[in-house]
Protein backbone atom coordinates (compact mmCIF):
# COMPACT_ATOMS: atom_id res chain seq x y z
CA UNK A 1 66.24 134.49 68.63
CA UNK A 2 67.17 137.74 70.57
CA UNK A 3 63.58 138.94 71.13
CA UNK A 4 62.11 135.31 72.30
CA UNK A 5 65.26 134.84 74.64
CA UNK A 6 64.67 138.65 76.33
CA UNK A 7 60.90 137.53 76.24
CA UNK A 8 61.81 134.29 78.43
CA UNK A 9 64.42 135.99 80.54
CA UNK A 10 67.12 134.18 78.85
CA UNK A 11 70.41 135.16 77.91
CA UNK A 12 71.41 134.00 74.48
CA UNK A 13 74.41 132.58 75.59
CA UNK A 14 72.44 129.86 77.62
CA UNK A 15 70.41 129.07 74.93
CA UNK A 16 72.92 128.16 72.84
CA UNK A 17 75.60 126.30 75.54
CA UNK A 18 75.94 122.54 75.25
CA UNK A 19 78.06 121.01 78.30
CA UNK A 20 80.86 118.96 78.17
CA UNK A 21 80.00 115.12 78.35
CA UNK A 22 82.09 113.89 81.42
CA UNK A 23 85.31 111.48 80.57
CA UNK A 24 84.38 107.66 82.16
CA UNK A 25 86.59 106.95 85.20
CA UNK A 26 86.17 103.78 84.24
CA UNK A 27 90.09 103.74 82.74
CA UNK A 28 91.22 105.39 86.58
CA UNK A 29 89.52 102.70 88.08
CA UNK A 30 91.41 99.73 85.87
CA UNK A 31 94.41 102.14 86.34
CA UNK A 32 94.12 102.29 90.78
CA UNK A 33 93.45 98.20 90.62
CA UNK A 34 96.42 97.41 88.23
CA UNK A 35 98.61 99.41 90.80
CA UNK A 36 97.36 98.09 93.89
CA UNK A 37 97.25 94.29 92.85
CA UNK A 38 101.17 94.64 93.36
CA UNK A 39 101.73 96.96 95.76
CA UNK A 40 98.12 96.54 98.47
CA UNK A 41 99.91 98.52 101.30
CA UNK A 42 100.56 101.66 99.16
CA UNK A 43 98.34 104.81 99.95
CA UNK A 44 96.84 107.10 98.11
CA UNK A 45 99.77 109.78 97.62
CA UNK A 46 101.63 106.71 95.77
CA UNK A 47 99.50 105.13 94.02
CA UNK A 48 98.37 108.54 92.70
CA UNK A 49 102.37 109.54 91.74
CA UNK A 50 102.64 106.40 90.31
CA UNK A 51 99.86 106.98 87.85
CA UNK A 52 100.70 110.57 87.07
CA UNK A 53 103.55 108.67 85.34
CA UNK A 54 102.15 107.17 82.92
CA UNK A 55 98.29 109.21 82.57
CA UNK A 56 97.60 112.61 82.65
CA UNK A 57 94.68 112.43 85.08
CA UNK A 58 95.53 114.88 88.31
CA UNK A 59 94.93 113.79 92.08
CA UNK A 60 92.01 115.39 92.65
CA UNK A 61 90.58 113.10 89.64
CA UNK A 62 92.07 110.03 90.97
CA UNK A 63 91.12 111.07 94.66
CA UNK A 64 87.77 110.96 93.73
CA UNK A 65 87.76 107.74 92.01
CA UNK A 66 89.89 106.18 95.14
CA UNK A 67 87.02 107.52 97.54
CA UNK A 68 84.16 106.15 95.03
CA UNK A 69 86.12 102.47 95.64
CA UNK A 70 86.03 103.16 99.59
CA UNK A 71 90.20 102.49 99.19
CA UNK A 72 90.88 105.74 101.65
CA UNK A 73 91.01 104.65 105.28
CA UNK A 74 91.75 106.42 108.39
CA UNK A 75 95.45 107.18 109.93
CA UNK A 76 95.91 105.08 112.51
CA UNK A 77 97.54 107.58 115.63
CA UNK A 78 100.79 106.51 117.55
CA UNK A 79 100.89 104.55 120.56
CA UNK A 80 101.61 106.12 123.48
CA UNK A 81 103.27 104.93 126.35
CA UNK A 82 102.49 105.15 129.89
CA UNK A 83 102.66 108.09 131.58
CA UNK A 84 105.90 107.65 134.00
CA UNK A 85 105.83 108.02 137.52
CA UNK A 86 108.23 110.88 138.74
CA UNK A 87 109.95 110.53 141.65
CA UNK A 88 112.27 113.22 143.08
CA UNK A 89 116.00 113.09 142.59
CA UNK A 90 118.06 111.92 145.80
CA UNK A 91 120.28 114.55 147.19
CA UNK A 92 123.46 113.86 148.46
CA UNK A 93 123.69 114.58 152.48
CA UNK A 94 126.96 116.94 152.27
CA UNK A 95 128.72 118.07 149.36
CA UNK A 96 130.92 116.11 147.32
CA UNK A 97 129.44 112.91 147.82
CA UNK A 98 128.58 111.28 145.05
CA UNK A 99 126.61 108.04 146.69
CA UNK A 100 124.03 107.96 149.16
CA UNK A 101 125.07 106.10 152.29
CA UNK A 102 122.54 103.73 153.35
CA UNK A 103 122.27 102.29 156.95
């Protein structure tokens, strides 16, 4: 086996690898629907700590599977008010005088 991998240009340790079959999701994606039937306005970071609870998958696992169901949606920014119009401050005419006389 040594001399027909070196003749390929193969290491032996290649030859003999077999990969990992991949876990379903399909359990995280029962899991993220169970939650969210009860609780729709929860985002990701809750759903996922309320999972962690009771599975062992971590968040970048169930982030993946919340992207793949096109759950994540954007932050939605403040609203701002108006800018305010600035006006200078009123000085009094002499000192100590607290209101403006108007005539």
């Amino acid at each position: 086996m040594q001399r027909s991998c070196q003749c390929v240009g193969l290491s032996r340790s290649a030859w003999y690898y077999k990969p990992k079959e991949k876990p379903s999701d399909d359990a995280v994606i029962e899991a993220i629907h169970k939650v969210l039937e009860s609780k729709q306005q929860w985002g990701f970071w809750k759903v996922c700590q309320s999972l962690r609870r009771e599975h062992p998958w971590n968040h970048k696992r169930i982030y993946r599977v919340y992207r793949l169901l096109k759950l994540n949606f954007r932050n939605k920014g403040k609203k701002r008010l108006p800018a305010r119009v600035k006006m200078p401050l009123l000085a009094p005419p002499q000192p100590n005088q607290t209101r403006l006389l108007i005539s």
